[in-house]
PDB file of N, CA and C in Angstrom:
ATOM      1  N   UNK A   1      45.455 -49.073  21.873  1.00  0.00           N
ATOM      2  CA  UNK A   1      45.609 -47.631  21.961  1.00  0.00           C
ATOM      3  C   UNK A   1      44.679 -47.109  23.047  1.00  0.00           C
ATOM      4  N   UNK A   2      45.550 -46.367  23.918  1.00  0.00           N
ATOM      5  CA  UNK A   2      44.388 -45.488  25.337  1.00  0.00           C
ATOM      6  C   UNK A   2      43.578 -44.490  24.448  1.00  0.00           C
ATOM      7  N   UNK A   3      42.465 -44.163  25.308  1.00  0.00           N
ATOM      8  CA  UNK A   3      41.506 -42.869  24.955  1.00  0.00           C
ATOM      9  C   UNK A   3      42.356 -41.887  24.646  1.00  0.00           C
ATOM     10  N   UNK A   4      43.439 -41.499  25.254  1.00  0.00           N
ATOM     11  CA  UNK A   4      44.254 -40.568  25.449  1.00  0.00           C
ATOM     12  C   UNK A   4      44.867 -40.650  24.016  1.00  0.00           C
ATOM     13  N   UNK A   5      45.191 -41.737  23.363  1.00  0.00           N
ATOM     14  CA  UNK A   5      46.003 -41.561  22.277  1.00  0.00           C
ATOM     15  C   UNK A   5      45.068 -41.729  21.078  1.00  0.00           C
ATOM     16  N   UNK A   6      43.669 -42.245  21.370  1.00  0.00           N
ATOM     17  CA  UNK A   6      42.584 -41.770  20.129  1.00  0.00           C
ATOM     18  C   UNK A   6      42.410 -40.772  20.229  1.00  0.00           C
ATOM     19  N   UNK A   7      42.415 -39.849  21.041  1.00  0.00           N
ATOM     20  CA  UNK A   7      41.894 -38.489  20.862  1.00  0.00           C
ATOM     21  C   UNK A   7      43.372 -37.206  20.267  1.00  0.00           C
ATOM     22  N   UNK A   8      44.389 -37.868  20.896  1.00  0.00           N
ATOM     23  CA  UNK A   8      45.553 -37.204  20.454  1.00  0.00           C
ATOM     24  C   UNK A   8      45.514 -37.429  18.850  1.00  0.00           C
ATOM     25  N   UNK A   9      45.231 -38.931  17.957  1.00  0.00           N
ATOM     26  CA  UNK A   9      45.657 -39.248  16.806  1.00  0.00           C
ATOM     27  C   UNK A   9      44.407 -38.118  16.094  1.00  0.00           C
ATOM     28  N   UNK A  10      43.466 -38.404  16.752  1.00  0.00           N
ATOM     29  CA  UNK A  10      42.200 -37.715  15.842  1.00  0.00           C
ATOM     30  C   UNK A  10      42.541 -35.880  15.900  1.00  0.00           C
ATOM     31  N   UNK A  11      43.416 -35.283  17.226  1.00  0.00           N
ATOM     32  CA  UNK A  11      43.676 -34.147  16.640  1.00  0.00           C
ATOM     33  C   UNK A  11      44.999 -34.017  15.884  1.00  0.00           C
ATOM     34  N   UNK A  12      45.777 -34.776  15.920  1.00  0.00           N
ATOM     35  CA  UNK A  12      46.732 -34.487  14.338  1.00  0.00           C
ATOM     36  C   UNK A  12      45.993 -34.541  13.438  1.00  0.00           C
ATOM     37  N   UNK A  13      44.974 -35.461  13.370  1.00  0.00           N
ATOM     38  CA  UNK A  13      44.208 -35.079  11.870  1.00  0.00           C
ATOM     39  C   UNK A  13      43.940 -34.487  11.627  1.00  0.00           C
ATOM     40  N   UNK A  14      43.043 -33.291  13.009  1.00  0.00           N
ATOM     41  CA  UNK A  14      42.423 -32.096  12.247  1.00  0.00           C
ATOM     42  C   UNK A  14      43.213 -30.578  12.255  1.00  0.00           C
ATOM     43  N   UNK A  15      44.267 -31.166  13.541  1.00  0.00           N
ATOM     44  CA  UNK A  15      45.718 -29.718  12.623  1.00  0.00           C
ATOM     45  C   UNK A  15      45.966 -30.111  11.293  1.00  0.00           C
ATOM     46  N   UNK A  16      45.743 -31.855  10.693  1.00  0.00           N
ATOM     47  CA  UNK A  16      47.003 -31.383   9.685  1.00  0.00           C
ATOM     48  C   UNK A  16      45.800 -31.268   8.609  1.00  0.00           C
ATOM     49  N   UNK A  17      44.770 -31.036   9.084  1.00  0.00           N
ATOM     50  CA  UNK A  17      43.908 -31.103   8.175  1.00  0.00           C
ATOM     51  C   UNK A  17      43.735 -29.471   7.406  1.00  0.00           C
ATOM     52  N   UNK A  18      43.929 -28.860   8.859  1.00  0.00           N
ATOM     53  CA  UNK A  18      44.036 -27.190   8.871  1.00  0.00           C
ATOM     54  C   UNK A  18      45.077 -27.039   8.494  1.00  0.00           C
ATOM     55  N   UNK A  19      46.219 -27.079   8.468  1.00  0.00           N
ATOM     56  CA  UNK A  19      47.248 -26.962   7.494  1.00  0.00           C
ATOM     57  C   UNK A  19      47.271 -26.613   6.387  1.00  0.00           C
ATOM     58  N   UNK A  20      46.133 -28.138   5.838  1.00  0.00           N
ATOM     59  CA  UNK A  20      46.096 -28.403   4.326  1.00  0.00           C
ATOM     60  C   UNK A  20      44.792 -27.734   3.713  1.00  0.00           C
ATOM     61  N   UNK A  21      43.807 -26.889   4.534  1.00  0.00           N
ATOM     62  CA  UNK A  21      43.319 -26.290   3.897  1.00  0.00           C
ATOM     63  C   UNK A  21      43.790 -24.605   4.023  1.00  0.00           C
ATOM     64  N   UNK A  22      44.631 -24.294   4.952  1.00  0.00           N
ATOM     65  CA  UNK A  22      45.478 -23.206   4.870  1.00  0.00           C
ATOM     66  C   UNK A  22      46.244 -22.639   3.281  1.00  0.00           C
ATOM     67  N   UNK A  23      46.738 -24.088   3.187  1.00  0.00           N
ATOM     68  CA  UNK A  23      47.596 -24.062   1.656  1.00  0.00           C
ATOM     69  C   UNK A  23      46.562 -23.794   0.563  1.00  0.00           C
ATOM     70  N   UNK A  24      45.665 -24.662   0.492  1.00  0.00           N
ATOM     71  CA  UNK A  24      44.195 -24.714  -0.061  1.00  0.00           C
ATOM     72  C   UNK A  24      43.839 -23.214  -0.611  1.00  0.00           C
ATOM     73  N   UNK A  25      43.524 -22.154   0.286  1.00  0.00           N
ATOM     74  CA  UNK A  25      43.088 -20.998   0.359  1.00  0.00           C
ATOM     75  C   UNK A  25      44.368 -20.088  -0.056  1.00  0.00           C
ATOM     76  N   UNK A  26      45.390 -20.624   0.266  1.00  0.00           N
ATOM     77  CA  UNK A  26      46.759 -19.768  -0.152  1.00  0.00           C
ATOM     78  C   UNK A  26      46.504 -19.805  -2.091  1.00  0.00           C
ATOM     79  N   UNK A  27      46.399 -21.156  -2.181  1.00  0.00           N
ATOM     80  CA  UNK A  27      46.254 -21.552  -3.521  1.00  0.00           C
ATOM     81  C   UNK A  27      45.082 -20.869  -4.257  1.00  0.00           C
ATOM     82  N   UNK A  28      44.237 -20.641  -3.900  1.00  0.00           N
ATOM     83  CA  UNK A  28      43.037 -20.071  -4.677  1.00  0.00           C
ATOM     84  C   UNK A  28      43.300 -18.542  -4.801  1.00  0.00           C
ATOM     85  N   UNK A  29      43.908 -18.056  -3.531  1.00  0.00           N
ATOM     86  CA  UNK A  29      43.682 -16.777  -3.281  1.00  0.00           C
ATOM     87  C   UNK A  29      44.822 -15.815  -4.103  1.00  0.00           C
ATOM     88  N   UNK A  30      45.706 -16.938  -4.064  1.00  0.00           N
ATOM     89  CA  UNK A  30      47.170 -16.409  -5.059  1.00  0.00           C
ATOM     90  C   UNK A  30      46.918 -16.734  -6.408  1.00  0.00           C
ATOM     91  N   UNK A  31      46.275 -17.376  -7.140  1.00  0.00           N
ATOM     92  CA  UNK A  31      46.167 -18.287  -8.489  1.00  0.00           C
ATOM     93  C   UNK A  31      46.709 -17.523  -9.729  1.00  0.00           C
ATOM     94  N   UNK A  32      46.327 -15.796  -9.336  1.00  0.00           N
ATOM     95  CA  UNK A  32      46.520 -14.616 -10.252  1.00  0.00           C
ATOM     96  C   UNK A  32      47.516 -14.199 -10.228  1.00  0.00           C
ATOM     97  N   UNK A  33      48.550 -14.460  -9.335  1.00  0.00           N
ATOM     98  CA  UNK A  33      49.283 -13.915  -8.768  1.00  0.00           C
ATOM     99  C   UNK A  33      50.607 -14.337 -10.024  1.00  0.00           C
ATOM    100  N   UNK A  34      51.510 -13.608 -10.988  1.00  0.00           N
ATOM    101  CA  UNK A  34      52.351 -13.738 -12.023  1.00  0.00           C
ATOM    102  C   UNK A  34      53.589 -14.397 -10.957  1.00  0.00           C
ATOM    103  N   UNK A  35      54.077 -16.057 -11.569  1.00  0.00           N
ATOM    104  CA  UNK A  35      54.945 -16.281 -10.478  1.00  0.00           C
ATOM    105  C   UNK A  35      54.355 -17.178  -9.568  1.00  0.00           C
ATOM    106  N   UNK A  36      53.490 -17.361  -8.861  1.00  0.00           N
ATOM    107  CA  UNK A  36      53.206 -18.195  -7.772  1.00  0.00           C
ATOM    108  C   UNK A  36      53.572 -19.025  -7.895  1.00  0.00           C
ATOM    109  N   UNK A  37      54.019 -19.647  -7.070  1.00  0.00           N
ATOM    110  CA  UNK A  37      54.563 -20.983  -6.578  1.00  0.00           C
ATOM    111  C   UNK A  37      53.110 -22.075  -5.849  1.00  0.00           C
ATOM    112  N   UNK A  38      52.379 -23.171  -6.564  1.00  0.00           N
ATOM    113  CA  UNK A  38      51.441 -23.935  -5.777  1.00  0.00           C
ATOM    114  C   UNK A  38      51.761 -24.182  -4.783  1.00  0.00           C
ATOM    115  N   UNK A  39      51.412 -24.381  -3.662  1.00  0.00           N
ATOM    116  CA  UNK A  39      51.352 -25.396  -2.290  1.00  0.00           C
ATOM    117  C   UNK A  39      50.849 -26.505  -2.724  1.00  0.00           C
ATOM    118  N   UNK A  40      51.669 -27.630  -2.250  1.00  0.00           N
ATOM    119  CA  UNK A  40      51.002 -28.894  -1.975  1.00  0.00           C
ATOM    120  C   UNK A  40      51.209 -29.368  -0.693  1.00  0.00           C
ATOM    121  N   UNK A  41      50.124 -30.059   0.202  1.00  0.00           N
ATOM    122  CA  UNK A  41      50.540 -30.688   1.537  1.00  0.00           C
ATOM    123  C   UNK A  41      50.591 -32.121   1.255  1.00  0.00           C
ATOM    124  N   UNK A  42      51.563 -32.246   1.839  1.00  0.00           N
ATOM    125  CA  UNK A  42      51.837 -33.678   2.158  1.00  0.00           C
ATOM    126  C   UNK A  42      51.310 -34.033   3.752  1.00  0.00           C
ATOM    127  N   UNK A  43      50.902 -35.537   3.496  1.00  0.00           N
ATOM    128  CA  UNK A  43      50.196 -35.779   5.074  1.00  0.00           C
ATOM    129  C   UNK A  43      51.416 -37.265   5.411  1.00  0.00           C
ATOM    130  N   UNK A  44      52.171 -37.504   6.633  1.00  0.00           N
ATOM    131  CA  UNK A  44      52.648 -38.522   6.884  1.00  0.00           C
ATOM    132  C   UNK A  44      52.715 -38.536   8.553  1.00  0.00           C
ATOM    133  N   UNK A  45      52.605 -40.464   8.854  1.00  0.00           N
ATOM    134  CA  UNK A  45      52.502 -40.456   9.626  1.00  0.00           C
ATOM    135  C   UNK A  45      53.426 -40.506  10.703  1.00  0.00           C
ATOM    136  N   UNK A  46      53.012 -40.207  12.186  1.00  0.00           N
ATOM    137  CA  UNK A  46      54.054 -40.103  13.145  1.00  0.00           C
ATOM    138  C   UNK A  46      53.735 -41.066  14.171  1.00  0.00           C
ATOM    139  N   UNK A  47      54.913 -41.352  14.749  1.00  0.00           N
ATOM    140  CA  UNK A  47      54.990 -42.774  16.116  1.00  0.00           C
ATOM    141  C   UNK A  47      54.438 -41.923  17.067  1.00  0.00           C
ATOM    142  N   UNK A  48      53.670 -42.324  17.925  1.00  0.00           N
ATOM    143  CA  UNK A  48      53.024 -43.112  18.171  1.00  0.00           C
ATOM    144  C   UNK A  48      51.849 -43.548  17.310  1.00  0.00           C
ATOM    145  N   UNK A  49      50.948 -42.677  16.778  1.00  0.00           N
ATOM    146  CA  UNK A  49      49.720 -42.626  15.927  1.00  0.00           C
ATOM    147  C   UNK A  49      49.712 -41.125  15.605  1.00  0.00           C
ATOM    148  N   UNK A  50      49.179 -40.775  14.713  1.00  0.00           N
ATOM    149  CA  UNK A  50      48.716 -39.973  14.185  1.00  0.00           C
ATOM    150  C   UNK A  50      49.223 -39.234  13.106  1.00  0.00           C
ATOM    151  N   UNK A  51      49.025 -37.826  12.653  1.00  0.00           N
ATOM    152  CA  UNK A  51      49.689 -37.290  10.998  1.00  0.00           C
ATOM    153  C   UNK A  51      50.751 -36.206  11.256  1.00  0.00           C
ATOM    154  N   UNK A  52      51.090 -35.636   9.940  1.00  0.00           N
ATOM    155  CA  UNK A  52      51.516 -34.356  10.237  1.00  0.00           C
ATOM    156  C   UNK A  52      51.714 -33.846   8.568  1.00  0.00           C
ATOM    157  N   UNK A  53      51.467 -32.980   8.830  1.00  0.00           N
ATOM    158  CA  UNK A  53      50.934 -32.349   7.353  1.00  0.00           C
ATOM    159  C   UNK A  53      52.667 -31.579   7.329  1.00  0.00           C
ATOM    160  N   UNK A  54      53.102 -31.607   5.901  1.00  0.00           N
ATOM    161  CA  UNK A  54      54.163 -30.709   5.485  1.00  0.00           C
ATOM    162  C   UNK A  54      54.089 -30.111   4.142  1.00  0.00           C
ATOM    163  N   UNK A  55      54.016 -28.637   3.887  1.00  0.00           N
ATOM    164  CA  UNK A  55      53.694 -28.084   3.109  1.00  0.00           C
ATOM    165  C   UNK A  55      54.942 -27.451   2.310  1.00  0.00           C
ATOM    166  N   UNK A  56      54.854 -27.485   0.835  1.00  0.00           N
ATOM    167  CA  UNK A  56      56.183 -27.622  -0.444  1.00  0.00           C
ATOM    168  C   UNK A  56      55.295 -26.480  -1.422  1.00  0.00           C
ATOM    169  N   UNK A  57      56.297 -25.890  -1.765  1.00  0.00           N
ATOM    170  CA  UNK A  57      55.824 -25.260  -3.049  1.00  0.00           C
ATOM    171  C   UNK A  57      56.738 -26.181  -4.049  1.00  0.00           C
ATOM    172  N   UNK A  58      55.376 -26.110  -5.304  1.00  0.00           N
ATOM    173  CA  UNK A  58      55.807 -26.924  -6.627  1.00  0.00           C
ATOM    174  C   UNK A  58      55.745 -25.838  -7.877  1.00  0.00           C
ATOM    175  N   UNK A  59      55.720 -26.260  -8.673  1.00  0.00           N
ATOM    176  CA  UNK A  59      55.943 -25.634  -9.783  1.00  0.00           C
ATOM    177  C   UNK A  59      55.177 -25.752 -11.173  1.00  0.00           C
ATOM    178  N   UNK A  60      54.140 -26.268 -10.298  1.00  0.00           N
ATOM    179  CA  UNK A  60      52.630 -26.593 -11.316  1.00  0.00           C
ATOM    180  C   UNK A  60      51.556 -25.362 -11.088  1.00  0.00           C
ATOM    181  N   UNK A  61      51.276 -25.506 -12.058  1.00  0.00           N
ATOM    182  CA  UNK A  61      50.200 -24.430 -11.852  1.00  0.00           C
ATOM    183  C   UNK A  61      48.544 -24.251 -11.136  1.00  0.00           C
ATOM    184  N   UNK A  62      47.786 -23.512 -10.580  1.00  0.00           N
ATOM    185  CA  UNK A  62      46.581 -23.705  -9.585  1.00  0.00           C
ATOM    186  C   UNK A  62      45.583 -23.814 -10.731  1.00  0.00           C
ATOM    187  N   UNK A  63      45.093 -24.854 -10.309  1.00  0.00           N
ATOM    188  CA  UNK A  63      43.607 -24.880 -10.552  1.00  0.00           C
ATOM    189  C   UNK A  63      42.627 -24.872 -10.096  1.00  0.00           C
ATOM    190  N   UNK A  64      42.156 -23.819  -9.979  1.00  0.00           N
ATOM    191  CA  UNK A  64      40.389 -23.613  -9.276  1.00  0.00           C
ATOM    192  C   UNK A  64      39.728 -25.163  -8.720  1.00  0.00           C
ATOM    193  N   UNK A  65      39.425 -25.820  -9.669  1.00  0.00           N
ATOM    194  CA  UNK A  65      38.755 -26.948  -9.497  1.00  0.00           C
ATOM    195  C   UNK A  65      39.306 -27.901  -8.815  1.00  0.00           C
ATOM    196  N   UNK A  66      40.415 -28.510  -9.273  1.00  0.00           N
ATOM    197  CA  UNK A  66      41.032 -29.228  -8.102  1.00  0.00           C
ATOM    198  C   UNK A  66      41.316 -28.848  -6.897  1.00  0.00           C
ATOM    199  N   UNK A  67      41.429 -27.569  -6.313  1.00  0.00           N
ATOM    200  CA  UNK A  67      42.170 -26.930  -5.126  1.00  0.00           C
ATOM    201  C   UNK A  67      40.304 -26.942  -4.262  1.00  0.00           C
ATOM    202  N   UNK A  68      39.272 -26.634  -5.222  1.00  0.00           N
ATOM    203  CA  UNK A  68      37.899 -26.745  -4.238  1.00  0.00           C
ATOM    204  C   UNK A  68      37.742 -28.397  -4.274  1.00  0.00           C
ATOM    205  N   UNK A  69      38.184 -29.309  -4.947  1.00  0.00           N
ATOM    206  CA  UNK A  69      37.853 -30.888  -4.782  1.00  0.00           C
ATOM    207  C   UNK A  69      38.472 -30.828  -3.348  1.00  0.00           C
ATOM    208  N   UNK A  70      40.054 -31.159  -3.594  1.00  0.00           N
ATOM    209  CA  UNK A  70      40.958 -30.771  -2.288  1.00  0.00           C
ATOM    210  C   UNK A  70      40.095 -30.080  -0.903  1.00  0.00           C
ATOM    211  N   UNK A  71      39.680 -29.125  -1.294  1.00  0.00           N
ATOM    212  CA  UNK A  71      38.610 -28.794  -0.195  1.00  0.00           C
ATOM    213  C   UNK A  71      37.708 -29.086   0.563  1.00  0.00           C
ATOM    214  N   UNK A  72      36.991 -29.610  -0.417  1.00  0.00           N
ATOM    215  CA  UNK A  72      35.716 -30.183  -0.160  1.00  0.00           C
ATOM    216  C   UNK A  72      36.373 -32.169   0.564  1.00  0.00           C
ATOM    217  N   UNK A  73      37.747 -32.471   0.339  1.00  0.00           N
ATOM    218  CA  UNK A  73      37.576 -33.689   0.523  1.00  0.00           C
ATOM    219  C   UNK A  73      38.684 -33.342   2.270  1.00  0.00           C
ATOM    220  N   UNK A  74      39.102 -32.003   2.231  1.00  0.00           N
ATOM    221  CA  UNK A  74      40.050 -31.661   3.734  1.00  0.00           C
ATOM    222  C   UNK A  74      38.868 -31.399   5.003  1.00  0.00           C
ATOM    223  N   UNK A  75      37.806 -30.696   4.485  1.00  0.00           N
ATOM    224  CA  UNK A  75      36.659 -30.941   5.252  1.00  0.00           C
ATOM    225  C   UNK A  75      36.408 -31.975   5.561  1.00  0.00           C
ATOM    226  N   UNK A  76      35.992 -32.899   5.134  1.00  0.00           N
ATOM    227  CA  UNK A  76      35.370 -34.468   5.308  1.00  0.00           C
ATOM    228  C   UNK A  76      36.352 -34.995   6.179  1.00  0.00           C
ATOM    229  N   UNK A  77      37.820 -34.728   5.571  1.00  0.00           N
ATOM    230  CA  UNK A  77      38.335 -35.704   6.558  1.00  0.00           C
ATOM    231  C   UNK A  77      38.677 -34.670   7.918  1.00  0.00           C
ATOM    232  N   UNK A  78      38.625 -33.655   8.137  1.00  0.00           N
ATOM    233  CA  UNK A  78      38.433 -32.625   9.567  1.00  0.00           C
ATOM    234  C   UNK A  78      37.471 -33.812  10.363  1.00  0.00           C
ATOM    235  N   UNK A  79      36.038 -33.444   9.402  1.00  0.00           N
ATOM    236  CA  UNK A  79      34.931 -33.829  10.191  1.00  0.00           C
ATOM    237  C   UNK A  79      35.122 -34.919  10.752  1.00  0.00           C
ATOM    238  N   UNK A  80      35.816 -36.522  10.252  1.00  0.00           N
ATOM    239  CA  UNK A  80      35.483 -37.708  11.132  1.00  0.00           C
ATOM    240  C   UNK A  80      37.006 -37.379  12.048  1.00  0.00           C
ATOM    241  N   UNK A  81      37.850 -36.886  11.386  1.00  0.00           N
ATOM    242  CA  UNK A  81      38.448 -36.714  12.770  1.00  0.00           C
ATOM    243  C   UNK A  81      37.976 -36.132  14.065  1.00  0.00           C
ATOM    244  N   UNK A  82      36.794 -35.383  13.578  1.00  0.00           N
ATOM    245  CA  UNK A  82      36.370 -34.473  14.978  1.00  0.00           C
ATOM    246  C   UNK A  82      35.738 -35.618  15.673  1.00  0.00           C
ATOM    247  N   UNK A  83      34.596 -36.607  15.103  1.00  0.00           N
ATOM    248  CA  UNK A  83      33.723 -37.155  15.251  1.00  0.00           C
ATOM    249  C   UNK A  83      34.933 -38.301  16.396  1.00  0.00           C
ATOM    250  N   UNK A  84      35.578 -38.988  15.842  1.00  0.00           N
ATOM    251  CA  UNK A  84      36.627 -39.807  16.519  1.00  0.00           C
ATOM    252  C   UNK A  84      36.782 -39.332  18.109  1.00  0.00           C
ATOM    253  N   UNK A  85      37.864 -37.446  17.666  1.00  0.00           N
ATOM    254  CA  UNK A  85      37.752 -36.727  19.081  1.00  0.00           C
ATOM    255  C   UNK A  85      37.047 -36.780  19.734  1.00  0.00           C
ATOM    256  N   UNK A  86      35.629 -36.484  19.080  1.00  0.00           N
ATOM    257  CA  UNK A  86      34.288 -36.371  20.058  1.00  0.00           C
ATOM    258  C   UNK A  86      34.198 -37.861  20.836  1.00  0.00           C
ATOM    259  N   UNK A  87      34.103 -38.767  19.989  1.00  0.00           N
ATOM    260  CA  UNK A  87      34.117 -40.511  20.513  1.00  0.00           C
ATOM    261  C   UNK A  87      34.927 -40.674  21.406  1.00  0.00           C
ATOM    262  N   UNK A  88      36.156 -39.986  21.362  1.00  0.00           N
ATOM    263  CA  UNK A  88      37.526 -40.764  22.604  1.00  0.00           C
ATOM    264  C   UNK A  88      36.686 -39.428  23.864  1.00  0.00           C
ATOM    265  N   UNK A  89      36.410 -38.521  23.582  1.00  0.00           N
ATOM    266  CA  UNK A  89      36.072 -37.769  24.869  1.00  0.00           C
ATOM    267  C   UNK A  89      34.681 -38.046  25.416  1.00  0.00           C
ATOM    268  N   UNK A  90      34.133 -38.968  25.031  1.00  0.00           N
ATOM    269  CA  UNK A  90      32.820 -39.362  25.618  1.00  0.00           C
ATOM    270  C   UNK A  90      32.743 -40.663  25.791  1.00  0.00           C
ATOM    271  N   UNK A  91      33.965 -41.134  25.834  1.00  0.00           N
ATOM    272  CA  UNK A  91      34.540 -42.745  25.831  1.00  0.00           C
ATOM    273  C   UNK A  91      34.827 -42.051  27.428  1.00  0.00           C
ATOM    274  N   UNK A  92      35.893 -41.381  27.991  1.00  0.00           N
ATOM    275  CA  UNK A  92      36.878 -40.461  28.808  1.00  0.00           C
ATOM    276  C   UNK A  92      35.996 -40.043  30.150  1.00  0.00           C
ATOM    277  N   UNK A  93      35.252 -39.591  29.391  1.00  0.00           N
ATOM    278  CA  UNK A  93      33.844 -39.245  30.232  1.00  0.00           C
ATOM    279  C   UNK A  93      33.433 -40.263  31.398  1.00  0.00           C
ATOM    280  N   UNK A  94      33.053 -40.693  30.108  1.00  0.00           N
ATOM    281  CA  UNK A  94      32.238 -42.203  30.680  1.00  0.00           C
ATOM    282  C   UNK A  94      33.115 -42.901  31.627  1.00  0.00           C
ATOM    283  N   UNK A  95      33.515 -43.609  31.438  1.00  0.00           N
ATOM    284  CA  UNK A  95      34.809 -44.245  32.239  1.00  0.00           C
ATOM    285  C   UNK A  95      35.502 -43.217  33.681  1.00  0.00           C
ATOM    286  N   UNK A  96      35.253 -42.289  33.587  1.00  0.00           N
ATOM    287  CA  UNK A  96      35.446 -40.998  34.979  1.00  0.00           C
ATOM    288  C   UNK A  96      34.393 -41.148  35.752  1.00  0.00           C
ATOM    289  N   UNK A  97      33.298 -41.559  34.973  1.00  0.00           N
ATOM    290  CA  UNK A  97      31.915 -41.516  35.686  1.00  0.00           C
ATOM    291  C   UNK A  97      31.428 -42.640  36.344  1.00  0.00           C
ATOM    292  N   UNK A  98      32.102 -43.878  35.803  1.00  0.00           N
ATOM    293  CA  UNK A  98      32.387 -45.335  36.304  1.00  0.00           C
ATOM    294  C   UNK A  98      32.855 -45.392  37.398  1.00  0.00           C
ATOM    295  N   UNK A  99      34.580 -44.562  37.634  1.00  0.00           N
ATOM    296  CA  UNK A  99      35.494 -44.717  38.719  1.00  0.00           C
ATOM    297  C   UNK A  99      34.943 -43.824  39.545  1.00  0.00           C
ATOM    298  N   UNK A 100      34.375 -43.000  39.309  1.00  0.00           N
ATOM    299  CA  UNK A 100      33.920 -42.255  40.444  1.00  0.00           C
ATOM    300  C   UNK A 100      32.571 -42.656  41.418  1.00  0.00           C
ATOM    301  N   UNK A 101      31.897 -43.903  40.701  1.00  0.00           N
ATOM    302  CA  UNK A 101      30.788 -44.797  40.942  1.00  0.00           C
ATOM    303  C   UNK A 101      31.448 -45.972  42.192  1.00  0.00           C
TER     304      UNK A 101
END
């Protein structure tokens, strides 16, 4: 895989990561709401590398606690995707700074 396509895979992660905490916040923020429909995201993957988040309403009901677990675990995975991004663009860097040597 080129730099080009680690850094592409690592930002599907963190759109579909934003996605899924979009739904996340939909979910908490609606919970009261008589009727709501949950969000759930689904994450699957796409050719060449990387994700894509698709978001369903179900017919279960919100729970506070699971929807901040969910949270707390859509962060984490944002973060090493960023960390990855950050890695392929200072991989990118570097290697510009080589050829231009």
């Amino acid at each position: 895989m080129s730099i080009s396509g680690i850094t592409s895979t690592a930002l599907s992660g963190m759109r579909a990561q934003t996605t899924r905490v979009s739904a996340i916040v939909n979910n908490i923020a609606s919970s009261s709401t008589p009727g709501y429909a949950r969000l759930n995201t689904s994450l699957t993957s796409v050719a060449p590398g990387g994700v894509q988040a698709v978001v369903n309403s179900t017919a279960s009901d919100v729970d506070p606690a699971a929807e901040l677990t969910d949270l707390i675990e859509a962060e984490q995975r944002y973060k090493a995707n960023a960390v990855v991004f950050e890695t392929g663009a200072d991989m990118w860097e570097m290697l510009m700074s080589i050829k231009r040597d």
